[in-house]
Protein backbone atom coordinates (compact mmCIF):
# COMPACT_ATOMS: atom_id res chain seq x y z
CA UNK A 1 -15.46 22.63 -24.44
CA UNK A 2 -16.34 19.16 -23.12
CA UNK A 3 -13.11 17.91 -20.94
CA UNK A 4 -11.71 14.67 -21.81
CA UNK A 5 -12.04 12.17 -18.88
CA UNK A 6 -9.30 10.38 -17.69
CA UNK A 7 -9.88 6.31 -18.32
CA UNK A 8 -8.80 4.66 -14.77
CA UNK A 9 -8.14 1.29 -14.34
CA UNK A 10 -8.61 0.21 -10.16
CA UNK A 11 -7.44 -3.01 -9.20
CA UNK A 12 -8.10 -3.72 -6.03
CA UNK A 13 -11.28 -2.26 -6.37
CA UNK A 14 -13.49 -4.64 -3.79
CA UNK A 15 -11.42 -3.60 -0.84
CA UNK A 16 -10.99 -0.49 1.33
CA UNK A 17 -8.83 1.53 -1.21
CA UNK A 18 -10.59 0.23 -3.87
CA UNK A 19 -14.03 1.16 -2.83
CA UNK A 20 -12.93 4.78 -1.49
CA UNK A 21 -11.88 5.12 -5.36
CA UNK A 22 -14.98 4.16 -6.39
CA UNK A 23 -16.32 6.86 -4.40
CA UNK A 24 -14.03 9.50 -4.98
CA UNK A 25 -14.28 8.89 -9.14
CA UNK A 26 -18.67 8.72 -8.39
CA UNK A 27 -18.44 12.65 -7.07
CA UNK A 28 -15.95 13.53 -10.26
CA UNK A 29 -17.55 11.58 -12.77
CA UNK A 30 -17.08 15.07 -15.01
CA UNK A 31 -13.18 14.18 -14.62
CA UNK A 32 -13.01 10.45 -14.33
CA UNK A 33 -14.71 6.90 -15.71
CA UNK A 34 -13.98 3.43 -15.00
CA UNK A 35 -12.24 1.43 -17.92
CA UNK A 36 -11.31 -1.60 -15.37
CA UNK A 37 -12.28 -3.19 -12.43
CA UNK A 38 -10.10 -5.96 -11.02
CA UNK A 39 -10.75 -7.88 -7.61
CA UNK A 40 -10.02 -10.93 -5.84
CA UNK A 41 -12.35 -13.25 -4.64
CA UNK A 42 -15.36 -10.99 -3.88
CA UNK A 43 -17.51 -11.40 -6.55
CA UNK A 44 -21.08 -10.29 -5.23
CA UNK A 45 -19.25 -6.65 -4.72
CA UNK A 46 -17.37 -6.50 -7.97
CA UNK A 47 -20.74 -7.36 -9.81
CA UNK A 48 -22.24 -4.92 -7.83
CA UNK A 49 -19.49 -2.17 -9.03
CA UNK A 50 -19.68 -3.46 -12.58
CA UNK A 51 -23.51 -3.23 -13.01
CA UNK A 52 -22.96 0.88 -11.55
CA UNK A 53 -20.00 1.97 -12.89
CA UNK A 54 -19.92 -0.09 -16.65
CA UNK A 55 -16.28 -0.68 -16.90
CA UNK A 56 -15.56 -1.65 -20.34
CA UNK A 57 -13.13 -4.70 -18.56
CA UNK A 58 -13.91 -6.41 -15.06
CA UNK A 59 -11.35 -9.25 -14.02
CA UNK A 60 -11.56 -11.42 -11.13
CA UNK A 61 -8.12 -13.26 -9.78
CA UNK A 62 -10.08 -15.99 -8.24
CA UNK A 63 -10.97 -18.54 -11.25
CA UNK A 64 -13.35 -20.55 -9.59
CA UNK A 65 -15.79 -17.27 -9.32
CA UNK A 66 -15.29 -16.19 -13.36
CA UNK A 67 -18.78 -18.07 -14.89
CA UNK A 68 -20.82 -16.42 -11.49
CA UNK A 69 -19.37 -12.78 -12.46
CA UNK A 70 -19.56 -13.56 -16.76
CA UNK A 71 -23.29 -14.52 -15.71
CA UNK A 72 -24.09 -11.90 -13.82
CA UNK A 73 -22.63 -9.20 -16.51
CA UNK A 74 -23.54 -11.16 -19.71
CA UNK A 75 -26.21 -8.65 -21.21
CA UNK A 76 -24.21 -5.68 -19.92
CA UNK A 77 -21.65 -5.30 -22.57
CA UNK A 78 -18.61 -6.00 -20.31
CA UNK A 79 -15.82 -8.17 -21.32
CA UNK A 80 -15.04 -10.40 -18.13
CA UNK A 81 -11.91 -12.06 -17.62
CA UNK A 82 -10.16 -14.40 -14.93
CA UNK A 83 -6.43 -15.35 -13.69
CA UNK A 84 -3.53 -12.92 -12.70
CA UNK A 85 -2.33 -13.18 -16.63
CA UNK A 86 -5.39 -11.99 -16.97
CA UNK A 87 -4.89 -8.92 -15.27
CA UNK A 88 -1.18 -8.39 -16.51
CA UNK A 89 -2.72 -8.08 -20.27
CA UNK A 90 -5.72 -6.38 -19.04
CA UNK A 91 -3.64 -3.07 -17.42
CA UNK A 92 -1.73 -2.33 -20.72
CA UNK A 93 -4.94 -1.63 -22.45
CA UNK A 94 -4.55 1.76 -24.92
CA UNK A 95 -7.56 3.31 -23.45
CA UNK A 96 -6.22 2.95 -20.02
CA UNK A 97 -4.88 6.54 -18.89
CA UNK A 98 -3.94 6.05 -15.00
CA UNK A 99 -3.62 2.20 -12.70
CA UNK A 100 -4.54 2.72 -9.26
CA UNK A 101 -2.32 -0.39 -8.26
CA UNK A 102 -4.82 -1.22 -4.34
CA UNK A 103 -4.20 -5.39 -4.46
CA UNK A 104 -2.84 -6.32 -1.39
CA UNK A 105 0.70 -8.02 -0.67
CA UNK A 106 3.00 -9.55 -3.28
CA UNK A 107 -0.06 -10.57 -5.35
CA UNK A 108 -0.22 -7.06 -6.48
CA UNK A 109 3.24 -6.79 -8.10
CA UNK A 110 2.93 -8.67 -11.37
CA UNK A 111 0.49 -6.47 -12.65
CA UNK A 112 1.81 -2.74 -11.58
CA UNK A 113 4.93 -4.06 -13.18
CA UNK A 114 3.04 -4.46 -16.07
CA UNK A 115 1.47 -1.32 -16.39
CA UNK A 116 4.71 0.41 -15.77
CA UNK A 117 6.05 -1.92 -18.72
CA UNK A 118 3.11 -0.31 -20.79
CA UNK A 119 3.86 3.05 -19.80
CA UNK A 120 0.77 3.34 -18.01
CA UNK A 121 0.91 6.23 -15.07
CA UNK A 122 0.57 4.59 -11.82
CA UNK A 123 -1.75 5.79 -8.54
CA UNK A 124 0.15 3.30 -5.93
CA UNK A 125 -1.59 1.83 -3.11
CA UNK A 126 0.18 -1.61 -3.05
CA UNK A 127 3.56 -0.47 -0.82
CA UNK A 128 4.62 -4.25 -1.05
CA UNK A 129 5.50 -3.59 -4.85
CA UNK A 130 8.54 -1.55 -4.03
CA UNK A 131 9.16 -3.69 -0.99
CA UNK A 132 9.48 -6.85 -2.81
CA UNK A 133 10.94 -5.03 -6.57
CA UNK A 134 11.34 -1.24 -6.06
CA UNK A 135 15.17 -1.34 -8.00
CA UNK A 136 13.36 -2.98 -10.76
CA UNK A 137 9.90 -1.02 -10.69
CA UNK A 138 11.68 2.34 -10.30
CA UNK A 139 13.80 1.65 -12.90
CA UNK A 140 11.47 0.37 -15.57
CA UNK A 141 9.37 3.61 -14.46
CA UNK A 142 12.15 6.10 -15.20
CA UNK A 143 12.79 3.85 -18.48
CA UNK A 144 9.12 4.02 -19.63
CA UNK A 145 7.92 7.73 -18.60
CA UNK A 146 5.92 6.60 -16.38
CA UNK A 147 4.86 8.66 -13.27
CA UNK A 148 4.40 7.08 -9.52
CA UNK A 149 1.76 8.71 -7.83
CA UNK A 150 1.68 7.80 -3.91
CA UNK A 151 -1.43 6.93 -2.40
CA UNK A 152 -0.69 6.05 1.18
CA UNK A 153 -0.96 8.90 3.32
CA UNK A 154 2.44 9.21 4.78
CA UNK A 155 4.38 9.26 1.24
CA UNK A 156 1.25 11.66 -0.73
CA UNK A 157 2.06 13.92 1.77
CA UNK A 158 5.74 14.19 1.15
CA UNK A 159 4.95 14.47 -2.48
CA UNK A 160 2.59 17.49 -2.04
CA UNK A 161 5.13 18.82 0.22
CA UNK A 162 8.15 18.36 -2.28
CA UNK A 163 5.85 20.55 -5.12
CA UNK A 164 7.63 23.33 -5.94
CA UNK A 165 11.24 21.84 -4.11
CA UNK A 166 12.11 19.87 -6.78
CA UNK A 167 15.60 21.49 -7.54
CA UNK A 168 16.05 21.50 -3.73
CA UNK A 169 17.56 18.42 -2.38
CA UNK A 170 15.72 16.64 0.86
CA UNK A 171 17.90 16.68 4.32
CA UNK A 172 15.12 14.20 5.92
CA UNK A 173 11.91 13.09 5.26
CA UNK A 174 9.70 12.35 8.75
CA UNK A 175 6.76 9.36 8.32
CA UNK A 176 4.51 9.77 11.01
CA UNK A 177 2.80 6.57 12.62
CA UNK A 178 -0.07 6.61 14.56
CA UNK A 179 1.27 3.51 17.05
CA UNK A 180 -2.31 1.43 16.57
CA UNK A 181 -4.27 0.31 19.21
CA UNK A 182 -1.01 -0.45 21.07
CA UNK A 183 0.60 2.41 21.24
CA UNK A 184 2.42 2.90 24.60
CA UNK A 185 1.98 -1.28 25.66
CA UNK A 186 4.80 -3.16 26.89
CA UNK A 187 5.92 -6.63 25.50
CA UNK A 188 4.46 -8.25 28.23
CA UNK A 189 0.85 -6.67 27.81
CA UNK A 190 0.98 -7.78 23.82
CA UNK A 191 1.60 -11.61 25.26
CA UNK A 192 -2.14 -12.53 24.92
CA UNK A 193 -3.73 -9.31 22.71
CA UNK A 194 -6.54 -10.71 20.22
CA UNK A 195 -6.78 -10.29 16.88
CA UNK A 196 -10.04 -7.95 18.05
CA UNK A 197 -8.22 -5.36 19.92
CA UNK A 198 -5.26 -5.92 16.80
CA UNK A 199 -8.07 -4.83 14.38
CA UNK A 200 -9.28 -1.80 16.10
CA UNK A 201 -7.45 1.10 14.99
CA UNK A 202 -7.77 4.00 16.76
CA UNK A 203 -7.89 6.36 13.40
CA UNK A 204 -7.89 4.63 9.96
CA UNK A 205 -10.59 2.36 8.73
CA UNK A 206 -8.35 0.06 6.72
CA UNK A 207 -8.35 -3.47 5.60
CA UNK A 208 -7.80 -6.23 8.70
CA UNK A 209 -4.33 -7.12 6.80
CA UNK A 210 -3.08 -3.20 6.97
CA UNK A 211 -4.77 -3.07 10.37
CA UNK A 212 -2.50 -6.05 12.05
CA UNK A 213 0.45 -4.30 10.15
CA UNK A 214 -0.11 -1.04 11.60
CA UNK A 215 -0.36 -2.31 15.02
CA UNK A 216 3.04 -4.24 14.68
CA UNK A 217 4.37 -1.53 13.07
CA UNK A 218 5.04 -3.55 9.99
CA UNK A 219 3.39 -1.07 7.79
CA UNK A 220 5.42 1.66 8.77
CA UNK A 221 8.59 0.02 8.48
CA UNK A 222 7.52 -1.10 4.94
CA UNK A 223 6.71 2.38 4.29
CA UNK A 224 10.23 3.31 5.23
CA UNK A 225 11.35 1.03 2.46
CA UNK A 226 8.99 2.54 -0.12
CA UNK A 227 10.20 6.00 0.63
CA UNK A 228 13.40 4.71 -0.32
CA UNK A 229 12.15 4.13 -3.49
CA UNK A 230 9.91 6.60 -4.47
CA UNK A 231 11.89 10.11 -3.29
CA UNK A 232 15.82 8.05 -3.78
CA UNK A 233 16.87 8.60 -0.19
CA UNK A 234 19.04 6.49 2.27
CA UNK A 235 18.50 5.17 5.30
CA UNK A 236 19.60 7.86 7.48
CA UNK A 237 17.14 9.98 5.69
CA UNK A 238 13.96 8.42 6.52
CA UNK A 239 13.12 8.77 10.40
CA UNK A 240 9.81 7.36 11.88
CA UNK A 241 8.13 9.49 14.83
CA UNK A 242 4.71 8.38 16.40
CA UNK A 243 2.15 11.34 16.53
CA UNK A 244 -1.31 9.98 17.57
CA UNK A 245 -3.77 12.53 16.42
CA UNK A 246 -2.99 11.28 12.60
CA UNK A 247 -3.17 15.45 11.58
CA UNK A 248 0.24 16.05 10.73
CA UNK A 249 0.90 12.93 7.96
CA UNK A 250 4.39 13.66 7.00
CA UNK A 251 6.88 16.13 7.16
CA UNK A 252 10.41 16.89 4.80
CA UNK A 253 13.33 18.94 6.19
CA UNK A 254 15.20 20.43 3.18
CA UNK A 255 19.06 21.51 3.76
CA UNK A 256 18.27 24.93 5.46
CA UNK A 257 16.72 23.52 8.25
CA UNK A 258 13.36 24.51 7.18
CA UNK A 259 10.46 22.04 7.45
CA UNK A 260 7.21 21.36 5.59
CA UNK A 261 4.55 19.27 6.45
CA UNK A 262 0.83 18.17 5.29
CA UNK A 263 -1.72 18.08 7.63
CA UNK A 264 -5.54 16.73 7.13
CA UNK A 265 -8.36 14.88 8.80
CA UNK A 266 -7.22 10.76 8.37
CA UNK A 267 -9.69 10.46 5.32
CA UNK A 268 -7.99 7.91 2.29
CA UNK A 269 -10.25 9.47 -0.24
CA UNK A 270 -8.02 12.80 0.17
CA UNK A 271 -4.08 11.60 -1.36
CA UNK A 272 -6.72 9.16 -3.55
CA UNK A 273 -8.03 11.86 -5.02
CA UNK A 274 -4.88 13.85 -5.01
CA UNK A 275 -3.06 10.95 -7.56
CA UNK A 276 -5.76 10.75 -9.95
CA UNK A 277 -6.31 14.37 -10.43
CA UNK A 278 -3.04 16.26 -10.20
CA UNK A 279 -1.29 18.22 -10.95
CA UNK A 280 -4.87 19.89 -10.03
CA UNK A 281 -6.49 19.65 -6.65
CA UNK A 282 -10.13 19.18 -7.73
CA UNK A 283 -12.72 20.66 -5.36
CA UNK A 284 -13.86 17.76 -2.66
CA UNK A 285 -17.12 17.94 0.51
CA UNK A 286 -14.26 16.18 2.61
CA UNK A 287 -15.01 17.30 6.30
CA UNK A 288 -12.34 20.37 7.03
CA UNK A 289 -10.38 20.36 9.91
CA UNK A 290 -11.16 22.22 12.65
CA UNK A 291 -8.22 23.39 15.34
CA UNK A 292 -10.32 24.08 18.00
CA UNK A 293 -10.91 19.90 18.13
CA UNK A 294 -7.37 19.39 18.32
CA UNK A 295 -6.21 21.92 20.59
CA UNK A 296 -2.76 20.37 20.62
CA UNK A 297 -0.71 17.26 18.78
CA UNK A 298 1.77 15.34 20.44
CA UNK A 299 5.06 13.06 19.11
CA UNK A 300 7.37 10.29 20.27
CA UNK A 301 9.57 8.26 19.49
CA UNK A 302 8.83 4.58 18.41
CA UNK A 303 9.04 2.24 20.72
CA UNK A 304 11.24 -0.38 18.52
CA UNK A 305 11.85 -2.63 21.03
CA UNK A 306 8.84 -3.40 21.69
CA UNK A 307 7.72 -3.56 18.23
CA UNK A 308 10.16 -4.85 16.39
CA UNK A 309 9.29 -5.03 13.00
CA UNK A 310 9.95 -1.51 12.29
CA UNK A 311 13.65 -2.21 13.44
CA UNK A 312 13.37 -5.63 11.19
CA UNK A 313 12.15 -3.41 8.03
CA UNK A 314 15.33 -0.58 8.52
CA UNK A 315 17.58 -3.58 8.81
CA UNK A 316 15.97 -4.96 5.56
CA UNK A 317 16.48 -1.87 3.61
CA UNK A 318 20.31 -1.66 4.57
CA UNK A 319 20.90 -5.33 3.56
CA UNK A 320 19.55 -4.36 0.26
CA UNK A 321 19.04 -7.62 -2.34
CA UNK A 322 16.19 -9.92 -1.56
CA UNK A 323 15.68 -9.15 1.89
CA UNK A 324 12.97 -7.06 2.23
CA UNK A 325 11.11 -9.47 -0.12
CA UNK A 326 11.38 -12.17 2.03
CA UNK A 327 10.50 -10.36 4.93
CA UNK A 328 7.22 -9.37 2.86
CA UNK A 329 6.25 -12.87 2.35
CA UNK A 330 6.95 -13.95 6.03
CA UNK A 331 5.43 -10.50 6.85
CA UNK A 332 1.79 -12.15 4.90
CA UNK A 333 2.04 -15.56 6.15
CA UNK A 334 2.43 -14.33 10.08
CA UNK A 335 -0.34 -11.80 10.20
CA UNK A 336 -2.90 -14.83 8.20
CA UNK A 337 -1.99 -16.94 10.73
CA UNK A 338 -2.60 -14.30 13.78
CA UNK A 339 -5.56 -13.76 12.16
CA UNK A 340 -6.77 -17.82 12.11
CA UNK A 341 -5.49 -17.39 15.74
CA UNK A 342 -2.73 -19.61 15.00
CA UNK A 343 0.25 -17.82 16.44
CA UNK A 344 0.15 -15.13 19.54
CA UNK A 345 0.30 -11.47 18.01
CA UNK A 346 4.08 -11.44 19.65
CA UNK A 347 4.93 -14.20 17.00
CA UNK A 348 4.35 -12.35 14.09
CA UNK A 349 7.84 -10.52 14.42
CA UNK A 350 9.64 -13.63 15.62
CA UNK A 351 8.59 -15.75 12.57
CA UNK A 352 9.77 -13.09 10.33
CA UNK A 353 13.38 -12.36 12.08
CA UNK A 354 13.76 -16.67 12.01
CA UNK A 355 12.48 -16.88 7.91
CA UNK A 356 15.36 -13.86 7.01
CA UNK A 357 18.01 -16.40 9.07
CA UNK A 358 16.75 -19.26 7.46
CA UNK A 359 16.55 -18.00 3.71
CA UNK A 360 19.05 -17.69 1.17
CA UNK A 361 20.13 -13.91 0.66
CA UNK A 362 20.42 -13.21 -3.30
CA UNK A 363 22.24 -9.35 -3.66
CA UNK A 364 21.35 -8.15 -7.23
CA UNK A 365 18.02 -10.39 -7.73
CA UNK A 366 15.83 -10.20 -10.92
CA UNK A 367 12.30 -10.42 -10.95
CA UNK A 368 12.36 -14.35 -11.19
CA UNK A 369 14.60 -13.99 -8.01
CA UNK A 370 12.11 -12.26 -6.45
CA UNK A 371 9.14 -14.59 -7.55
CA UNK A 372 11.59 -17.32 -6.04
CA UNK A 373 12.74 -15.91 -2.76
CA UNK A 374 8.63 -14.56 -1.99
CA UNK A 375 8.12 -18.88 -2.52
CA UNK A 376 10.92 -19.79 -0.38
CA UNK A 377 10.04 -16.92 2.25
CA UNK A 378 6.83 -17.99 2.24
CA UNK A 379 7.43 -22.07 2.91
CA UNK A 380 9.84 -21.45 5.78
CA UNK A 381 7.30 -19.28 7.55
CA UNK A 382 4.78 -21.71 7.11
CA UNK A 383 7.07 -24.34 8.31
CA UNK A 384 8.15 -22.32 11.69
CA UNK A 385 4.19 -21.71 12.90
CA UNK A 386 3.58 -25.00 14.33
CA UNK A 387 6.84 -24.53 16.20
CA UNK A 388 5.58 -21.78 17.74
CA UNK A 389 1.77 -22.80 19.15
């Protein structure tokens, strides 16, 4: 009997996620086919993905680029479209079974909150969507049926961990960070760090904006905040500790005292391939792990006065209302700048501490709130980088 495949839609699909999708739904192509691709501004690659995997939609964010890519795919039989309202029809297709939601930053929001809307089920890549929204995205998911399917690493493996636990309530959940290419500096040696040594992580191969996050620690402290959302815990109940091998990827205590944890090589294409296929774990030639190369693995605690954002993300998430969403947009506007070697790699955390002081704190915002306070975040970071050079 000839399985039916399930129709994916991968936006996103031009950068590192997006492309380890690509390659995990190539070596199932029994189980999976491509009904959308949706990128940014990179549209030599998305053609490129378009002309191999036949999507029946490709959409590109970036307008000025929508005649090269209709061009390019105008005797192929693919309907091409441009614009994020674009996108936010485009995910609530019928024939769209699963969203892997991989567009970085606030950009990616509109559309996953779409898709939810549509009851589509959701693979989630983009953290900063339950950063920014996750009250409103968590409860439009519950409202529609719709499933939330982790991607990152840290929160798939507390998902495969909580299989089977369901009726058994979580003590603690433990994220584990690897510390980046820092790990272990003091504030003084981060003075005059280059956005080089920023981008070289010692384990993932990631995108240059997840890379600068992970080495301020940013991305773990927004992955605090989207535990919060996806497993319904408090504060207390998320606890960060650094373990450098990357092995162990997250662990949950339960209320006995007894722990489980999920342990792999760092390899995305693993929890990428867990969302799209479960409840099954489809057969993979992922390297296996071998103890005998990692004859022991170490923890620590974060050093969070040194890197500070992880302490500025907690303090978010207790605040509750807009905060963490302006600390997302000041969060974006820092690490470009770092990047353009505007500000020093120390300045990242102090331009996001001054925007939160400086913006206006809303307590039960809606999603136009959000839209509004992302804006405002945005401008006031903006306006403190010149201060700072």
């Amino acid at each position: 009997m000839e399985v039916k495949k399930k129709h994916l839609a991968i936006l996103g699909s031009t950068g590192s996620i997006g492309t380890q999708a690509l390659d995990v739904i190539e070596a199932n192509s029994d189980v999976f086919t491509v009904e959308v691709l949706a990128a940014g501004g990179n549209a030599d690659l998305l053609i490129q993905q378009a002309l191999k995997f036949k999507p029946n939609v490709v959409v590109i964010n970036d307008n000025s680029k929508l005649a090269k890519v209709k061009d390019a795919l105008l005797n192929e039989g693919i309907k091409v479209y441009g614009g994020e309202e674009a996108l936010a029809d485009v995910v609530q297709m019928e024939t769209i079974d699963m969203v892997l939601a991989a567009i970085v930053g606030f950009a990616g929001m509109k559309s996953t909150l779409a898709a939810v809307k549509a009851g589509k089920q959701i693979a989630l890549a983009n953290k900063e969507t339950l950063v920014v929204a996750g009250d409103i995205i968590t409860s439009e998911a519950r409202k529609n049926g719709v499933n939330i399917f982790p991607v990152d690493s840290e929160h798939s493996a507390i998902f495969q961990c909580l299989a089977g636990e369901f009726e058994n309530p979580i003590e603690k959940i433990y994220l584990t960070a690897s510390g980046g290419p820092f790990r272990g500096f003091r504030r003084e040696e981060l003075l005059n760090v280059t956005q080089k040594e920023a981008l070289k992580h010692p384990n993932w191969a990631m995108g240059a904006k997840v890379t600068i996050d992970s080495a301020t620690l940013m991305n773990k402290g927004c992955e605090v905040i989207e535990a919060k959302w996806l497993f319904n815990l408090k504060a207390e109940q998320i606890d960060v500790i650094v373990h450098a091998q990357s092995i162990i990827h997250s662990l949950v205590q339960f209320r006995d005292g007894s722990m489980k944890a999920q342990m792999g090589l760092p390899d995305m294409k693993l929890p990428i391939q867990y969302a799209f296929g479960y409840p099954k774990r489809l057969s993979s030639n992922f390297p296996r792990f071998d103890f005998m190369k990692y004859p022991a693995l170490t923890f620590e605690k974060p050093d969070v006065e040194t890197f500070s954002c992880l302490g500025i993300a907690y303090a978010a998430m207790r605040d509750g209302g807009n905060r963490a969403c302006v600390m997302n947009a000041a969060n974006e506007i820092a690490v470009k700048a770092f990047l353009q070697d505007k500000i020093g790699f120390l300045q990242i955390a102090e331009i996001i501490e001054k925007t939160i002081l400086k913006s206006t704190f809303v307590a039960s915002p809606t999603i136009e709130d959000y839209v509004h306070s992302d804006e405002e975040g945005r401008r006031i970071a903006e306006e403190l980088i010149p201060m700072l050079r």
